[in-house]
C-alpha atoms as a PDB file:
ATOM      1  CA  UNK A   1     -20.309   8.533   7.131  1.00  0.00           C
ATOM      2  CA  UNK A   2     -18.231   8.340   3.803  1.00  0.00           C
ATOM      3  CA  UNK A   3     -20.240   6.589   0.702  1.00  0.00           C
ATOM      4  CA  UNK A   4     -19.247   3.307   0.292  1.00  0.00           C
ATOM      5  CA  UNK A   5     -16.154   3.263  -2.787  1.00  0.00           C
ATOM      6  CA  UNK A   6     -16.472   0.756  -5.591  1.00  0.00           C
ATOM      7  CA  UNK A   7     -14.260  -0.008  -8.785  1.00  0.00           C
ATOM      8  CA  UNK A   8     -14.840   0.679 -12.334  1.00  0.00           C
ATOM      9  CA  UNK A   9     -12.214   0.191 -15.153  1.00  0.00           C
ATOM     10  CA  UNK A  10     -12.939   3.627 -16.470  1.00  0.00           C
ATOM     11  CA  UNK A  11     -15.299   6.346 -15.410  1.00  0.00           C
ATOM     12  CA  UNK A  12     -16.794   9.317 -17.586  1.00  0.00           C
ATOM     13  CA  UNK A  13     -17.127  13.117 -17.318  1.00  0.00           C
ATOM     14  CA  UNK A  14     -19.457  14.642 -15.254  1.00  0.00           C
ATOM     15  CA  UNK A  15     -23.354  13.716 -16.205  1.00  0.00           C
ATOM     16  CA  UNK A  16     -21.982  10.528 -17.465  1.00  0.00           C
ATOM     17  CA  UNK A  17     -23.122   6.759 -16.421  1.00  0.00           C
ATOM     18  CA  UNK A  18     -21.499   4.874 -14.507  1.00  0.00           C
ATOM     19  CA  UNK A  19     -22.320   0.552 -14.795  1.00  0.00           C
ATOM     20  CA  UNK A  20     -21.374  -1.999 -11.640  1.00  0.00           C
ATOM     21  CA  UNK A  21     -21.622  -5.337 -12.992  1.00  0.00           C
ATOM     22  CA  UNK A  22     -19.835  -8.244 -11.478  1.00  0.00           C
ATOM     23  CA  UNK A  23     -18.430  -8.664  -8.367  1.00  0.00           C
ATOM     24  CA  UNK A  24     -19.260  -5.090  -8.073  1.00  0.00           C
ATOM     25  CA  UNK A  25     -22.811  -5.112  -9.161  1.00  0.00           C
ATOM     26  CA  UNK A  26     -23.336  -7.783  -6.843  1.00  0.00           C
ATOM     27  CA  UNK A  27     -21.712  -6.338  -3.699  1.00  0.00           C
ATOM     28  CA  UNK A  28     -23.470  -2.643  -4.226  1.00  0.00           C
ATOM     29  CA  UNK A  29     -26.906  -4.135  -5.289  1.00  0.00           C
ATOM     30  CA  UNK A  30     -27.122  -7.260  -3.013  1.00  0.00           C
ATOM     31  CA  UNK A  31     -24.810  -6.987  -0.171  1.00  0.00           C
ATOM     32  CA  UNK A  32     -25.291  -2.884   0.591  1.00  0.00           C
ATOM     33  CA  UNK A  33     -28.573  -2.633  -0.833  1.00  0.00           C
ATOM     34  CA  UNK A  34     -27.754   0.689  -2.793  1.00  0.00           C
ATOM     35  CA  UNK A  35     -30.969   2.348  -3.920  1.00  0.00           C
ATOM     36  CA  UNK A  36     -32.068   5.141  -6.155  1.00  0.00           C
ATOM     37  CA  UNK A  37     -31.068   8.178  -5.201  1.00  0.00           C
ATOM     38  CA  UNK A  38     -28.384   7.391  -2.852  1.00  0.00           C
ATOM     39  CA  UNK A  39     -24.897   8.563  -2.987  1.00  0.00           C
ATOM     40  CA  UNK A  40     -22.102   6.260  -4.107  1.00  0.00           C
ATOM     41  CA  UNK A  41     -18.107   7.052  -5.067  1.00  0.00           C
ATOM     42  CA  UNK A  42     -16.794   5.183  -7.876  1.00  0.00           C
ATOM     43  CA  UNK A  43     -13.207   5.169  -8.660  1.00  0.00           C
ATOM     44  CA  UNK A  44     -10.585   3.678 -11.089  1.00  0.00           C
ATOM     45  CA  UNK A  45      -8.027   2.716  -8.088  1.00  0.00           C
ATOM     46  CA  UNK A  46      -5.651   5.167 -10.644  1.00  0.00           C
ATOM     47  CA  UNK A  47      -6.550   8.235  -8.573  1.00  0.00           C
ATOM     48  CA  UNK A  48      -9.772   8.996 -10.667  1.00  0.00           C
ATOM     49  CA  UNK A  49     -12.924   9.115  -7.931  1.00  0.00           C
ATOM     50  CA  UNK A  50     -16.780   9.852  -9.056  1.00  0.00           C
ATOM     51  CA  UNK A  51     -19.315  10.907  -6.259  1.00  0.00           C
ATOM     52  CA  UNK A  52     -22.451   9.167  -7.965  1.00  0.00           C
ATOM     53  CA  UNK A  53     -26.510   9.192  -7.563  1.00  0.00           C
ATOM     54  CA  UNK A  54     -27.818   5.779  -8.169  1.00  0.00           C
ATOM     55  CA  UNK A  55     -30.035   6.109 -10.784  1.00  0.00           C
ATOM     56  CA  UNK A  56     -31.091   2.140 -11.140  1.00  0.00           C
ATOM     57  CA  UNK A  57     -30.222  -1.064  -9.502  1.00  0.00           C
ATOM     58  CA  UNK A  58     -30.682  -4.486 -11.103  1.00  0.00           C
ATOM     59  CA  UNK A  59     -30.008  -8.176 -10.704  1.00  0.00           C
ATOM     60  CA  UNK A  60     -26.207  -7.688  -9.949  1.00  0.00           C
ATOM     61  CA  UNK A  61     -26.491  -4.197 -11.613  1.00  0.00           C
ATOM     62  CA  UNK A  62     -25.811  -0.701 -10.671  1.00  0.00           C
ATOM     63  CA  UNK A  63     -25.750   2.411 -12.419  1.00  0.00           C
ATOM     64  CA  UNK A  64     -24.641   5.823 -11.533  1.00  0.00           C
ATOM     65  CA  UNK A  65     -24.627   9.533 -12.576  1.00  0.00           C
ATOM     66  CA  UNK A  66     -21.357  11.297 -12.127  1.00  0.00           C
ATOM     67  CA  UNK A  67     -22.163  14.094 -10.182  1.00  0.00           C
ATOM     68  CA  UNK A  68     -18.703  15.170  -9.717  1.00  0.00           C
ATOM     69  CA  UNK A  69     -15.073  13.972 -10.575  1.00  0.00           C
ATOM     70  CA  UNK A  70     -12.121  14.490  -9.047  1.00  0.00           C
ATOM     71  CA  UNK A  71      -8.780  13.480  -9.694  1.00  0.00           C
ATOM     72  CA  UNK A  72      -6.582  12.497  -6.631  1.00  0.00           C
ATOM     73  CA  UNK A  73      -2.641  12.655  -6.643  1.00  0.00           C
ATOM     74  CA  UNK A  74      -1.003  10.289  -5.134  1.00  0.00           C
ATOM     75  CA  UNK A  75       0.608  11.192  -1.610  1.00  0.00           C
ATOM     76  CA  UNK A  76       4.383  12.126  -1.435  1.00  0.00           C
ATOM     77  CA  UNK A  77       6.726  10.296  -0.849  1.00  0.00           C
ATOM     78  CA  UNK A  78       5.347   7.534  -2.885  1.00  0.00           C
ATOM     79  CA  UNK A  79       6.372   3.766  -0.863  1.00  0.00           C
ATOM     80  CA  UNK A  80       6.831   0.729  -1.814  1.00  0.00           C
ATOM     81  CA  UNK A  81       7.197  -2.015   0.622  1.00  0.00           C
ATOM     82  CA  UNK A  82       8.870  -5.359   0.031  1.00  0.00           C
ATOM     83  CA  UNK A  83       7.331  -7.649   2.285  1.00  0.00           C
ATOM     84  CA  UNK A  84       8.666 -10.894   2.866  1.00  0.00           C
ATOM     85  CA  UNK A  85       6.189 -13.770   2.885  1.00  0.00           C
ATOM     86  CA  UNK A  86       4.005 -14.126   5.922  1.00  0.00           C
ATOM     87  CA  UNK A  87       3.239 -17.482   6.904  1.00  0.00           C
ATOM     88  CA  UNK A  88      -0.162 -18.343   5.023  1.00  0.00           C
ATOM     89  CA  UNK A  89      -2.740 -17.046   7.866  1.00  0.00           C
ATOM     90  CA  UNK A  90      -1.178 -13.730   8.115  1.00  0.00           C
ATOM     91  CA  UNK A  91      -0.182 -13.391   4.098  1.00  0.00           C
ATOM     92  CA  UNK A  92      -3.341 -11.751   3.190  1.00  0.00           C
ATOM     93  CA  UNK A  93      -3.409  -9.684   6.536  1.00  0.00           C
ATOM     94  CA  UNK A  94      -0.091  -8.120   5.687  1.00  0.00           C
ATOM     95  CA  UNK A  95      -1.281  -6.839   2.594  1.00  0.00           C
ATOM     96  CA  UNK A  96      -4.388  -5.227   3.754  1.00  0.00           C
ATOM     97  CA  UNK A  97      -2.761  -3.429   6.578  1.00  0.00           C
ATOM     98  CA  UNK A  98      -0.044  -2.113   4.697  1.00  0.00           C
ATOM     99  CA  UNK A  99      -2.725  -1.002   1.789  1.00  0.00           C
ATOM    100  CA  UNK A 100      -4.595   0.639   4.191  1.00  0.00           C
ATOM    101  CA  UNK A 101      -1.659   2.465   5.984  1.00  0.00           C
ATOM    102  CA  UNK A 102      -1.506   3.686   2.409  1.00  0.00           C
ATOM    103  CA  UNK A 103       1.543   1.452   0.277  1.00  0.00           C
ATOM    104  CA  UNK A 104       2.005   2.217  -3.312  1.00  0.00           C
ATOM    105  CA  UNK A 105       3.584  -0.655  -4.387  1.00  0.00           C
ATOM    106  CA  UNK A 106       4.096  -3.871  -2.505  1.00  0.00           C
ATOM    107  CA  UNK A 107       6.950  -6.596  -3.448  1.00  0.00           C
ATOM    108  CA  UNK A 108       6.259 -10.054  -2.421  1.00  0.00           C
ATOM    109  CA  UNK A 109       9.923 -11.133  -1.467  1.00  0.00           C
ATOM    110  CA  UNK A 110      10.563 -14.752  -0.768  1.00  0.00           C
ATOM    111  CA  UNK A 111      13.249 -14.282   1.745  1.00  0.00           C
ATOM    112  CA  UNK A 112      15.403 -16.656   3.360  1.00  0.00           C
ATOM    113  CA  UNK A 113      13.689 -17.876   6.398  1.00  0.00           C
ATOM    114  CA  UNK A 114      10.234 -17.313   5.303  1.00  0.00           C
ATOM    115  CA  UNK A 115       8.602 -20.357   5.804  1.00  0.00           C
ATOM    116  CA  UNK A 116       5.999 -20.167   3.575  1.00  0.00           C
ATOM    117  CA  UNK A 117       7.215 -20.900  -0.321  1.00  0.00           C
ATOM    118  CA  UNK A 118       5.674 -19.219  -3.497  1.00  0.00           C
ATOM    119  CA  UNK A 119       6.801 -22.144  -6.245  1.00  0.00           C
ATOM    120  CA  UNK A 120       4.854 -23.768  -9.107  1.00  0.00           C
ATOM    121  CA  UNK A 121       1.069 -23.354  -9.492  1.00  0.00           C
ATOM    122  CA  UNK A 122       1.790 -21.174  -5.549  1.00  0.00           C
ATOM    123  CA  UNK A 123       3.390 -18.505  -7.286  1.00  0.00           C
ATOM    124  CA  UNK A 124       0.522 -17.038  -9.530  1.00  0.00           C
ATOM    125  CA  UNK A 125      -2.059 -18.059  -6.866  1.00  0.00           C
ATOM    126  CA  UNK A 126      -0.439 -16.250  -4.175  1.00  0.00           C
ATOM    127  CA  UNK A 127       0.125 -13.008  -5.859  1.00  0.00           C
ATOM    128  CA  UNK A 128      -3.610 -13.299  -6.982  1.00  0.00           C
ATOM    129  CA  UNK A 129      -4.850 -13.478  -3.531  1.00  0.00           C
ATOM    130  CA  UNK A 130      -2.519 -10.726  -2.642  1.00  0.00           C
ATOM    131  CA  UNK A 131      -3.973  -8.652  -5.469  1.00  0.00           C
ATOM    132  CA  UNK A 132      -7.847  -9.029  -4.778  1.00  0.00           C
ATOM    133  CA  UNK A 133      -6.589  -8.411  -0.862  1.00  0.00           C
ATOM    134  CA  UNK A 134      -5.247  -5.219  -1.842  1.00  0.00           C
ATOM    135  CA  UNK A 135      -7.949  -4.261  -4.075  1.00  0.00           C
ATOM    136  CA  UNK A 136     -10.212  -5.076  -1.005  1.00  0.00           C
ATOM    137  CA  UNK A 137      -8.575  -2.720   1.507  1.00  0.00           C
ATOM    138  CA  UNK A 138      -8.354   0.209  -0.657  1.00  0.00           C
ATOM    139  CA  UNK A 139     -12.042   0.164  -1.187  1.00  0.00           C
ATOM    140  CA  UNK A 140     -12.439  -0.492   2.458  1.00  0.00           C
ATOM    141  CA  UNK A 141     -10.586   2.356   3.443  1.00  0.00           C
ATOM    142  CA  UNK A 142     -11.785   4.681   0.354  1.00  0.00           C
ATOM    143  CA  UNK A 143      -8.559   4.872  -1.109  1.00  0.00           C
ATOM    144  CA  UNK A 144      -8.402   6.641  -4.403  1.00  0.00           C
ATOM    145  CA  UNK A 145      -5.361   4.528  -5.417  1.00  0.00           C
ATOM    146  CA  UNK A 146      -4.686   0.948  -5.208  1.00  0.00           C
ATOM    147  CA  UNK A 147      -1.412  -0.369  -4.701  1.00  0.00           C
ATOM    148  CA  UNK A 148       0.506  -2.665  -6.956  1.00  0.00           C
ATOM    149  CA  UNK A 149       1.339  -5.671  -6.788  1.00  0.00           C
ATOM    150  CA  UNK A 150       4.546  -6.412  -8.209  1.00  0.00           C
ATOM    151  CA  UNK A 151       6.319  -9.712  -9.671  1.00  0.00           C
ATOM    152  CA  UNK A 152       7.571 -11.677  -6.689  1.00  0.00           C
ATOM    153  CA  UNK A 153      11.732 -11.591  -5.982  1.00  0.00           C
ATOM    154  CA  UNK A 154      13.961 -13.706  -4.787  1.00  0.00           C
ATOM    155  CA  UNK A 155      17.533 -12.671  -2.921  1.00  0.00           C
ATOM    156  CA  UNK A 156      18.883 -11.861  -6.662  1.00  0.00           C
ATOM    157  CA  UNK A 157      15.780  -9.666  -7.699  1.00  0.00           C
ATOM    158  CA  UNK A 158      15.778  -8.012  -4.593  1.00  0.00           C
ATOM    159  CA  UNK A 159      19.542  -6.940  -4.592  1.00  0.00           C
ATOM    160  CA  UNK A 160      18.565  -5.617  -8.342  1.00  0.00           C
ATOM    161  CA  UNK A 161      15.721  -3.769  -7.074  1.00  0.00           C
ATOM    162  CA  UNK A 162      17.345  -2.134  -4.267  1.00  0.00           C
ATOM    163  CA  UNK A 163      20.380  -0.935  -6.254  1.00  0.00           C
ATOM    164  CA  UNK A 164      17.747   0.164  -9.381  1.00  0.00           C
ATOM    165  CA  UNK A 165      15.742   2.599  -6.177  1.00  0.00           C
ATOM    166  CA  UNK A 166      19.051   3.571  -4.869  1.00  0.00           C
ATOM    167  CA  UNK A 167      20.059   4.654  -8.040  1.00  0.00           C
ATOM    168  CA  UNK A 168      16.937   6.989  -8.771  1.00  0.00           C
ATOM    169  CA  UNK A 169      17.784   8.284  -5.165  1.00  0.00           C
ATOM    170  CA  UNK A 170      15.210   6.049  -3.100  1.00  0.00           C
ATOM    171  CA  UNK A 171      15.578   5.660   0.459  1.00  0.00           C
ATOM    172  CA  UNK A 172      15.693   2.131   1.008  1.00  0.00           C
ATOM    173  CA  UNK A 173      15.138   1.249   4.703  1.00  0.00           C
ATOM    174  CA  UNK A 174      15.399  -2.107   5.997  1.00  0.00           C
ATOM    175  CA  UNK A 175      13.273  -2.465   9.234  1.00  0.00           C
ATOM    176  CA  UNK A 176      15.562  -4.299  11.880  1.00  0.00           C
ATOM    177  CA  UNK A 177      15.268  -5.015  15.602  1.00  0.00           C
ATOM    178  CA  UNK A 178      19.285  -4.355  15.409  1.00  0.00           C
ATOM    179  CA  UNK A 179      18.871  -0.899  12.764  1.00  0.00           C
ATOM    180  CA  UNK A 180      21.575   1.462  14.060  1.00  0.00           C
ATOM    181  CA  UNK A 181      19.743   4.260  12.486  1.00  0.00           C
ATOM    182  CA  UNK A 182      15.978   5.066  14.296  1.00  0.00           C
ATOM    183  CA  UNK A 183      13.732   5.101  11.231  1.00  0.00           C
ATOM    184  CA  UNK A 184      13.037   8.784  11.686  1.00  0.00           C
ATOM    185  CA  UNK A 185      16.165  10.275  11.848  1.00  0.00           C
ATOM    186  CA  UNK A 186      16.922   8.095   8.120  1.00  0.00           C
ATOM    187  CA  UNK A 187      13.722  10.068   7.487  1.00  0.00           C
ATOM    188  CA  UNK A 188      13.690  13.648   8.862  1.00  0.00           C
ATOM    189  CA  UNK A 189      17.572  13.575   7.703  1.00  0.00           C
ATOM    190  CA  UNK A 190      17.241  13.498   4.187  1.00  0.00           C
ATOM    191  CA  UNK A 191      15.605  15.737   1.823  1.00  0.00           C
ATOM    192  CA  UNK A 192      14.069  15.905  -0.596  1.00  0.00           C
ATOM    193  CA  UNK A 193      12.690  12.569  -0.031  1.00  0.00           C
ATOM    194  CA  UNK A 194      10.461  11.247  -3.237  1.00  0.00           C
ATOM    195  CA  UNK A 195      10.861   7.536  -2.589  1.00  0.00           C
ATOM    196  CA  UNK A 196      10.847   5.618   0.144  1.00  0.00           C
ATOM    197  CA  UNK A 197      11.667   1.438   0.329  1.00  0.00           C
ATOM    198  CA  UNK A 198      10.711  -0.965   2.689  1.00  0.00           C
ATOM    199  CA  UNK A 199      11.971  -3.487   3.293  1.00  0.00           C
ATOM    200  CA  UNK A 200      10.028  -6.094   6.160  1.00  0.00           C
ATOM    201  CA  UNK A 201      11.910  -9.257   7.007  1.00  0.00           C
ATOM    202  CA  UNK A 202      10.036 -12.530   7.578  1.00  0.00           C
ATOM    203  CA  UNK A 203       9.272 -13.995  11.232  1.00  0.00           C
ATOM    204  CA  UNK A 204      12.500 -15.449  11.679  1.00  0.00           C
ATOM    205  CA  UNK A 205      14.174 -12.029  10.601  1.00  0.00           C
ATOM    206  CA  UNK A 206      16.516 -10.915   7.884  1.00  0.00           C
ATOM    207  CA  UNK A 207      19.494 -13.507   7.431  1.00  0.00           C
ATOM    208  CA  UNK A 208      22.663 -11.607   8.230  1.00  0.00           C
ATOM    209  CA  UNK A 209      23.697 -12.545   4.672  1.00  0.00           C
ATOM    210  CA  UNK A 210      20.517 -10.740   3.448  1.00  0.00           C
ATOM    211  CA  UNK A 211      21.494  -7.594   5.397  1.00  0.00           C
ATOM    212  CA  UNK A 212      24.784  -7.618   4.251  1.00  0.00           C
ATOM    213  CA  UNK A 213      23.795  -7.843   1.029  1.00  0.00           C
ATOM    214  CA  UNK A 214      21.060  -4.777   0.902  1.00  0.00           C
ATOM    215  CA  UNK A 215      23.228  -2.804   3.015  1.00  0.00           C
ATOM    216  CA  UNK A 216      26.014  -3.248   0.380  1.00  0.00           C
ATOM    217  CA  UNK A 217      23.494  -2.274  -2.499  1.00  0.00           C
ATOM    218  CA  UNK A 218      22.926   1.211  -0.512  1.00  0.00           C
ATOM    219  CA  UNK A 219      20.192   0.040   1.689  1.00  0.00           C
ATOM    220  CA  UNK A 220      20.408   1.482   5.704  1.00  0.00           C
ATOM    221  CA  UNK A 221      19.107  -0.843   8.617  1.00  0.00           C
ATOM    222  CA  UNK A 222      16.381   0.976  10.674  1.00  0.00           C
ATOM    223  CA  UNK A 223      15.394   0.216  13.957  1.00  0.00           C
ATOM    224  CA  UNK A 224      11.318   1.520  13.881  1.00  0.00           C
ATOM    225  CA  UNK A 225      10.690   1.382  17.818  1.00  0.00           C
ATOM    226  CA  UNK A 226      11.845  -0.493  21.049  1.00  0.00           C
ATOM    227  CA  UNK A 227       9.062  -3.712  20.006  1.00  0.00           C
ATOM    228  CA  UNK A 228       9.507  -6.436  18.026  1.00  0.00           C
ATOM    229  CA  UNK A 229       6.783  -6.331  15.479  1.00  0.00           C
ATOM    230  CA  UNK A 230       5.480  -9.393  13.473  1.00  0.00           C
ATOM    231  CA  UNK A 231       5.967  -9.382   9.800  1.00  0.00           C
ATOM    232  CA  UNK A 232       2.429  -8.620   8.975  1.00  0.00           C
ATOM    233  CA  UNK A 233       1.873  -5.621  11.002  1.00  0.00           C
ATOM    234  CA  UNK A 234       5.548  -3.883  10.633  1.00  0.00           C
ATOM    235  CA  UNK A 235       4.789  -2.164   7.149  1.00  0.00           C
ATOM    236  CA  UNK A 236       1.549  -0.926   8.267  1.00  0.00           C
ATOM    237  CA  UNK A 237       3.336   0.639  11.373  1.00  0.00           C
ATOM    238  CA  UNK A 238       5.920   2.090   9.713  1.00  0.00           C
ATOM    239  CA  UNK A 239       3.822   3.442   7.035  1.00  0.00           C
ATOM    240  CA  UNK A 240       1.960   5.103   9.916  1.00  0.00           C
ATOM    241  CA  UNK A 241       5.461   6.889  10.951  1.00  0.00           C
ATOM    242  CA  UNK A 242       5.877   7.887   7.384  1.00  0.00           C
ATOM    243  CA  UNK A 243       2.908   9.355   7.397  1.00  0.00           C
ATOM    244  CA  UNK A 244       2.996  11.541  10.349  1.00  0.00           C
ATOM    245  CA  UNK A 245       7.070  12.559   9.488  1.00  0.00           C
ATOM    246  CA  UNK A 246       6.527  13.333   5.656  1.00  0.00           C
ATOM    247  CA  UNK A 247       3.917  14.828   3.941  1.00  0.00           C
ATOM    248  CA  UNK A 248       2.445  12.185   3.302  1.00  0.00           C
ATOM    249  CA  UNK A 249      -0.614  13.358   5.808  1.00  0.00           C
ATOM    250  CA  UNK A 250       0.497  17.086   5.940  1.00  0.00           C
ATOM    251  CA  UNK A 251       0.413  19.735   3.801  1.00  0.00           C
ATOM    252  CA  UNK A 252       2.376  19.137   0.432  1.00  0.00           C
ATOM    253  CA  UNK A 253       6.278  19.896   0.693  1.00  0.00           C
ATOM    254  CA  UNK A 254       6.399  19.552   4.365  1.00  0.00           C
ATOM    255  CA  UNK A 255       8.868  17.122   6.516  1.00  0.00           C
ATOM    256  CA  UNK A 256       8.284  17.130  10.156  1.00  0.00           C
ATOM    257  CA  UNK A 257      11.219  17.809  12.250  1.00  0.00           C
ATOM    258  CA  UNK A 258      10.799  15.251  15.639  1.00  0.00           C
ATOM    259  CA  UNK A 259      13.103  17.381  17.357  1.00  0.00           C
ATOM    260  CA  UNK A 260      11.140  20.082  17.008  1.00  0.00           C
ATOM    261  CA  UNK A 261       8.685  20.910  19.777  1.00  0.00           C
ATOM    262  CA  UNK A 262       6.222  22.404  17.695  1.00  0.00           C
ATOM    263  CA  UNK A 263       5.786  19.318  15.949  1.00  0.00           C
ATOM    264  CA  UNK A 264       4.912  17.567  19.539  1.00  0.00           C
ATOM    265  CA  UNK A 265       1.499  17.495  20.647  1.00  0.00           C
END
């Protein structure tokens, strides 16, 4: 079984000591019961990640010896996904999924017909939860690099985004039940392909304004597969078809051709 991952601001060379205090110190020393001489990984969710020996554990204290330390690069195509606002039971689930599926950036958008409303004192509270729910799932699934969480956007900031990644030469997909394009020919069909946008509509869907509107700013509607998805689990499985038709989980500088039966187990 992989050592349990835990965050530290900063970590130090090899031979070097590593302190969980906190939250952290609390979670290793009380809630896992690490103990001397067991083996920890410690990481700066910046793609830094320390296998450690527990050397002492404390009152809500840990420390650490770095026995090694690598430094992880971050998978390619890099994605961002701009998901629209869940309603407020599945907000937090929407986030973990797609930081587990491996997101690199995630854009709470407050679209439309979302029905849930980031306003006021909401705003920073909702984008905190979304933070500490993302820095949750990458420990949970030992990622070496936790995702953003960006500013939220509304229609304006999201045409402005869009035309900023379009400009760099992002792929910005829009998932739709209506897409013309399946999401992996928009894939497989364009190369090199450094950045990829998602974009995941709320429950009641993306307005037709809304699509107009990204489509106009260079964005392509995508249809992913013949389901409807919810909003909170759409990222996560399009970030699994990502992964499986970029490089993203193969070998560095490969893009998998779906027509081509080698590719097909």
């Amino acid at each position: 079984m992989t050592p349990p991952l835990f965050r530290a601001d900063a970590l130090p060379g090899q031979d070097g000591t590593v302190v969980l205090d906190g939250a952290e110190g609390r979670h290793a020393g009380s809630a896992l019961r690490v103990r001397p001489g067991e083996t920890i990984r410690v990481g700066d969710g910046r793609g830094a990640v320390a296998d450690c020996e527990v050397t002492d554990v404390a009152s809500g204290r840990v420390e650490a010896r770095v026995v090694t330390l690598d430094r992880v690069p971050r998978p390619a195509p890099t994605v961002t996904v701009v998901q629209a606002l869940p309603k407020s039971e599945r907000s937090e689930l929407a986030v973990e999924l797609a930081t587990e599926a491996g997101a690199d950036r995630i854009v709470p958008w407050q679209a439309a017909r979302c029905v849930s409303r980031w306003s006021g004192p909401k705003l920073d509270k909702g984008r905190a939860k979304w933070v500490n729910a993302a820095r949750a799932a990458a420990k949970q699934s030992r990622r070496a690099w936790e995702p953003e969480i960006a500013e939220p956007v509304d229609a304006a900031g999201l045409i402005a985004l869009v035309t900023g990644e379009v400009a760099d030469g992002s792929a910005v997909l829009v998932l739709h039940e209506e897409g013309a394009v399946p999401l992996a020919r928009a894939v497989t069909g364009r190369a090199p392909l450094d950045r990829v946008v998602l974009v995941v509509g709320p429950e009641g869907g993306v307005s037709g304004e809304e699509l107009r509107d990204l489509t106009t700013a260079g964005a392509v509607a995508v249809v992913l597969g013949p389901e409807v998805l919810r909003t909170s689990t759409a990222a996560a499985v399009a970030l699994g078809a990502l992964g499986v038709l970029t490089s993203r989980w193969s070998d560095p500088g490969t893009t998998l051709d779906p027509s081509d039966p080698s590719t097909r187990k």
